[in-house]
Structure formats: structure tokens, C-alpha cells
N, C-alpha and C. Protein backbone atom coordinates (compact mmCIF):
# COMPACT_ATOMS: atom_id res chain seq x y z
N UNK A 1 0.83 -1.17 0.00
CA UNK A 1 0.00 0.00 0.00
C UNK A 1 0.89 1.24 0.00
N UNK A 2 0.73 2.22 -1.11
CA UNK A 2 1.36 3.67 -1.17
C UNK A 2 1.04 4.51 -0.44
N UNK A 3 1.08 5.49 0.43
CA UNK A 3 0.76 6.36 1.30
C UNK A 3 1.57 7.76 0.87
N UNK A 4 0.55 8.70 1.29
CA UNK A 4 1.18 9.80 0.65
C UNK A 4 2.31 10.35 1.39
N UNK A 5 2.81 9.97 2.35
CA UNK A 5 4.52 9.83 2.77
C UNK A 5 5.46 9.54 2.94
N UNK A 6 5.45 8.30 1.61
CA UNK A 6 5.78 7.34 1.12
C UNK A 6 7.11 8.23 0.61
N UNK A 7 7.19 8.97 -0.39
CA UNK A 7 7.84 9.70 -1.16
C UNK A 7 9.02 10.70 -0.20
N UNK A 8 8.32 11.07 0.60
CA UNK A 8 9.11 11.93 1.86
C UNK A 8 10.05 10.26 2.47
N UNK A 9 9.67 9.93 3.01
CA UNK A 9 10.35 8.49 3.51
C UNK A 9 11.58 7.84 3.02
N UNK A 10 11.39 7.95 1.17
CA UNK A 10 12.23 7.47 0.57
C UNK A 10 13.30 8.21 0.34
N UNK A 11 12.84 9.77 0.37
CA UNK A 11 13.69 10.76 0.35
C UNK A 11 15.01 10.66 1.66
N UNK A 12 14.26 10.33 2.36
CA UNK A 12 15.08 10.44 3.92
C UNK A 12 15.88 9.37 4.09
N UNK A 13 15.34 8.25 3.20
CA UNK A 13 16.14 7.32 3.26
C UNK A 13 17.15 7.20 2.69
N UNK A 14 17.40 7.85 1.52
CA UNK A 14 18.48 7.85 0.36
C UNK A 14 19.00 8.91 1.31
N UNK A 15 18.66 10.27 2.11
CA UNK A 15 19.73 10.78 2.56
C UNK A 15 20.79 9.97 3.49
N UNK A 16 19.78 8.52 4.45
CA UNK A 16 20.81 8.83 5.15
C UNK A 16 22.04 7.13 4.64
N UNK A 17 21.41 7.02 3.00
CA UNK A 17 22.42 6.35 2.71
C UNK A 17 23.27 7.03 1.85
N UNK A 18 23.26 7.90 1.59
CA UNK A 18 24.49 9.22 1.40
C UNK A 18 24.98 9.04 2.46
N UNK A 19 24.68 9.46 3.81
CA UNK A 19 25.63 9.64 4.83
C UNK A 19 26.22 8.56 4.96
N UNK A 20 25.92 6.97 5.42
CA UNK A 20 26.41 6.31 5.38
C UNK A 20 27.80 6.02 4.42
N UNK A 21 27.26 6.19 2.89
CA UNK A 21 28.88 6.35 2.21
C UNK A 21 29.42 7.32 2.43
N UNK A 22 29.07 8.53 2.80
CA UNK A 22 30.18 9.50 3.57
C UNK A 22 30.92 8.81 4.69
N UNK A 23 30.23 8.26 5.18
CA UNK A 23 31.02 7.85 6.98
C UNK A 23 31.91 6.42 6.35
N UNK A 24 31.56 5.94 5.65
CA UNK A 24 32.53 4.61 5.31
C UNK A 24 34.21 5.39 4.86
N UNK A 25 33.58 6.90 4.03
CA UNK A 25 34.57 6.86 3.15
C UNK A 25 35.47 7.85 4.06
N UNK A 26 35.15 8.03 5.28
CA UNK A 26 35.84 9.11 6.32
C UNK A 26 36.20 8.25 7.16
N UNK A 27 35.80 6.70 7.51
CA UNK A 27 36.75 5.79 8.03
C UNK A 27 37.92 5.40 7.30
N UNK A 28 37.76 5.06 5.93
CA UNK A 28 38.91 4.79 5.07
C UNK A 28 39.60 5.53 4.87
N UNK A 29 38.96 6.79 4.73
CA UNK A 29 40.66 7.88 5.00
C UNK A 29 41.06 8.66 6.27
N UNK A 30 40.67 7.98 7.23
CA UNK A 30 41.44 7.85 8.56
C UNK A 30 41.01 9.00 9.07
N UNK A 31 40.24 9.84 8.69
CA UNK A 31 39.24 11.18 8.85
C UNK A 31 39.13 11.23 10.98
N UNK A 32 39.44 12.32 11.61
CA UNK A 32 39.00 12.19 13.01
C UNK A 32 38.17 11.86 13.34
N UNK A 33 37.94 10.93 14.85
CA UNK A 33 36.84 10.05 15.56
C UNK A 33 35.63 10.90 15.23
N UNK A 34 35.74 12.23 16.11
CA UNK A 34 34.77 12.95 16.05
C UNK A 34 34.06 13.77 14.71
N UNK A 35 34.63 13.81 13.64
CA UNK A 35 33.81 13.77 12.58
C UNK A 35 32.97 12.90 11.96
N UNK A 36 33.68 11.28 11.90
CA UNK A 36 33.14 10.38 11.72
C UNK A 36 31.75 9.90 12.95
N UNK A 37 32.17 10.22 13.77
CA UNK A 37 30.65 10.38 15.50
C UNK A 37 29.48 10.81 15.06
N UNK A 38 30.49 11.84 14.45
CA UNK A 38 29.05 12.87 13.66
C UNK A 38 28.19 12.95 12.72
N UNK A 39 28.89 12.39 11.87
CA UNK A 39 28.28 11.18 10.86
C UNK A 39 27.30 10.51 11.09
N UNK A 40 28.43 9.38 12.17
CA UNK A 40 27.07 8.26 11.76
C UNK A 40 25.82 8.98 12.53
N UNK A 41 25.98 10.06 13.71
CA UNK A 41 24.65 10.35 14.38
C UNK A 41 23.90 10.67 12.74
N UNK A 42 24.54 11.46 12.19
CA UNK A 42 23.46 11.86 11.28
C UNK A 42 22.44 10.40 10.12
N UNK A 43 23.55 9.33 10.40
CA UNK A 43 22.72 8.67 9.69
C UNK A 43 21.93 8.08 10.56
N UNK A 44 21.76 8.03 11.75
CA UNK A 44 20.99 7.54 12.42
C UNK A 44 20.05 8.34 13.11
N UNK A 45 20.02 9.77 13.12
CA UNK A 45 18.69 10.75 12.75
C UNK A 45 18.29 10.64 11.58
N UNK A 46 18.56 10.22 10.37
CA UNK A 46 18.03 10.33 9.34
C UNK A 46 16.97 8.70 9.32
N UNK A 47 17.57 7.83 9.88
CA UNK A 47 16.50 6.74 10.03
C UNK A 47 15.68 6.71 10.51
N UNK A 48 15.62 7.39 11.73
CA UNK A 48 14.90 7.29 12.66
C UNK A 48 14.05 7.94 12.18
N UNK A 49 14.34 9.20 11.76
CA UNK A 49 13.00 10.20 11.19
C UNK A 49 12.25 9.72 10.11
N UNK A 50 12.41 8.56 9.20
CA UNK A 50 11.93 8.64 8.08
C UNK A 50 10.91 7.07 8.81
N UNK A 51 11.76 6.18 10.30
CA UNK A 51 11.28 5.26 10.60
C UNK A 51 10.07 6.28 10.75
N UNK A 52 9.97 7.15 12.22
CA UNK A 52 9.03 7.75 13.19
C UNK A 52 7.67 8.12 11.63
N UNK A 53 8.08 8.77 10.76
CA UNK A 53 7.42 9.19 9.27
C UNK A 53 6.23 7.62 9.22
N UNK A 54 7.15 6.39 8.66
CA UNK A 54 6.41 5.87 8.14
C UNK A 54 5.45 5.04 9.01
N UNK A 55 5.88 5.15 10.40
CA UNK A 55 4.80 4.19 11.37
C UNK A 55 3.46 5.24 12.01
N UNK A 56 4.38 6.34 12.04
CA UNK A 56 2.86 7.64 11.90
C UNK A 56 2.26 7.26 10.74
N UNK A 57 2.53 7.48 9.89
CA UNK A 57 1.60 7.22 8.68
C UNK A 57 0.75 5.96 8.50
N UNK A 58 1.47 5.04 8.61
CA UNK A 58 0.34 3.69 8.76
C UNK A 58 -0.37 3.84 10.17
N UNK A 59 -0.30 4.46 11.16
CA UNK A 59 -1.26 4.28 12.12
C UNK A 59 -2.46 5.40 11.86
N UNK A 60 -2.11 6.76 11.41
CA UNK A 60 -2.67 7.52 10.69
C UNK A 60 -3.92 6.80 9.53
N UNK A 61 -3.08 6.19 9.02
CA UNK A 61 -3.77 5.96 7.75
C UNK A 61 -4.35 4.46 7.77
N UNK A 62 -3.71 3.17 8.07
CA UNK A 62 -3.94 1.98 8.33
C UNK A 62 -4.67 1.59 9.13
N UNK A 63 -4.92 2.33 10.15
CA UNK A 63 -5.52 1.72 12.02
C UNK A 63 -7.10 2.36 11.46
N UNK A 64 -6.95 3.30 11.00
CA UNK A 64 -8.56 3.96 10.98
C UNK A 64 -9.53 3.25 9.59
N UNK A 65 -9.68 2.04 10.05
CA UNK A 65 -10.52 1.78 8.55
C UNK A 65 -12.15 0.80 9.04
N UNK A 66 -12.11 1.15 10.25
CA UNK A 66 -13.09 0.52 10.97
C UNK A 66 -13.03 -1.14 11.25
N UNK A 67 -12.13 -1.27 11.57
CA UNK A 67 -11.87 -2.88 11.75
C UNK A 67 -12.43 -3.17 13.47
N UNK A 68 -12.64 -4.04 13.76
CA UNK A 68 -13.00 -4.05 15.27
C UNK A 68 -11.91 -3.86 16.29
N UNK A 69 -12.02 -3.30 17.38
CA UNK A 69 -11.16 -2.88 18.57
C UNK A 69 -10.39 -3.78 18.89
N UNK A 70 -9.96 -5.04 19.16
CA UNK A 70 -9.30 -6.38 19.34
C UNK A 70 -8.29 -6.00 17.77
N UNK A 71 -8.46 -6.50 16.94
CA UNK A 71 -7.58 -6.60 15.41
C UNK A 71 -6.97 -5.21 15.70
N UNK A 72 -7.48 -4.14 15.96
CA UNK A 72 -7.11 -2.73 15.97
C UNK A 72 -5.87 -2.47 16.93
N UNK A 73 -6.32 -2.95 18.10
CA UNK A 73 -5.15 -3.11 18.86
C UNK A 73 -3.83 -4.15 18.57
N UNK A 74 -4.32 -5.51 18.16
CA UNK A 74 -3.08 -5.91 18.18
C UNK A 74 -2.28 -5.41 17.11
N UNK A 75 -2.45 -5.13 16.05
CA UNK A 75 -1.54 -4.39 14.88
C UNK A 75 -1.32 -2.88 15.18
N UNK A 76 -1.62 -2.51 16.27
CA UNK A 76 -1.23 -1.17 16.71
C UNK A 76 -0.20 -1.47 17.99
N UNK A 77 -0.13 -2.97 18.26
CA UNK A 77 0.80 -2.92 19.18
C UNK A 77 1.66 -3.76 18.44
N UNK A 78 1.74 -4.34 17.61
CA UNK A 78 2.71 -4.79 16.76
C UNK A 78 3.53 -3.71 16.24
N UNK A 79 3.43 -2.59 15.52
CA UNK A 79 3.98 -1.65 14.70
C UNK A 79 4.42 -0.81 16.08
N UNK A 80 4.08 -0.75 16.89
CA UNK A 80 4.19 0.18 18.01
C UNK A 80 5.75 0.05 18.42
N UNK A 81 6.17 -1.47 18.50
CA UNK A 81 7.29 -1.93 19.04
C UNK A 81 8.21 -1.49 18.46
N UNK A 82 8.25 -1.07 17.24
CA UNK A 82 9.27 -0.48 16.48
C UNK A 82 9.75 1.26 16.78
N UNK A 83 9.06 1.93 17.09
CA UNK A 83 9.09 3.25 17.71
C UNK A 83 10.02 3.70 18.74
């Protein structure tokens, strides 16, 4: 299923696999700890944000379709765990 923040998501994701080949290529050239720190934080704000994006969006968009309260919950506590 496509969701309209689907596109934002993917965006965020390709950024933070840019960063990632930045940070590989600042280990291989022996680049300081603390630049490379900085790095990977950024690729790992960049996951996180595009994770936090797409599990809002399916609960947003997925949870509300009138299914009964039991089914509703457990796939809202399934996806939840990931957060």
C-alpha cells in the first residue's frame, strides 16, 4: 500500500544512505573520531526520522478503517514496538 509519505520516507532514506557512504569513506581515509561520531549520528537521525514518518503514517492511515477494537489493537501494538 502507497501512502502519501511514502515519497518523503524514501527521500530520507536515500539521505541517510548518502551519509552512510560518507562515513565509510571518512573511516577509510582515517578522517578524526569525532567527525566520523558525527556522521554516523546523522545517519541515524536520518533513520529514525523517516522510521518515526512511516509508522505515523500507517497508524494515521492503516488503524482507521473501521476494523474491530481487538484486530485494531493488536496491529497497533505490533507496529508500536518499532518506535
Amino acid at each position: 500500500m502507497k501512502h502519501a509519505s511514502h515519497p518523503d520516507v524514501v527521500k530520507r532514506l536515500r539521505r541517510a544512505e548518502g551519509h552512510l557512504a560518507s562515513t565509510i569513506r571518512m573511516i577509510e581515509d582515517g578522517r578524526p573520531c569525532p567527525e566520523v561520531a558525527q556522521q554516523l549520528h546523522a545517519v541515524i537521525r536520518a533513520l529514525e526520522t523517516a522510521k518515526r514518518t512511516f509508522i505515523h503514517d500507517h497508524i494515521d492511515h492503516c488503524l482507521a478503517d473501521g476494523r474491530d477494537r481487538a484486530e485494531l489493537t493488536a496491529e497497533f501494538r505490533a507496529i508500536a514496538k518499532y518506535l
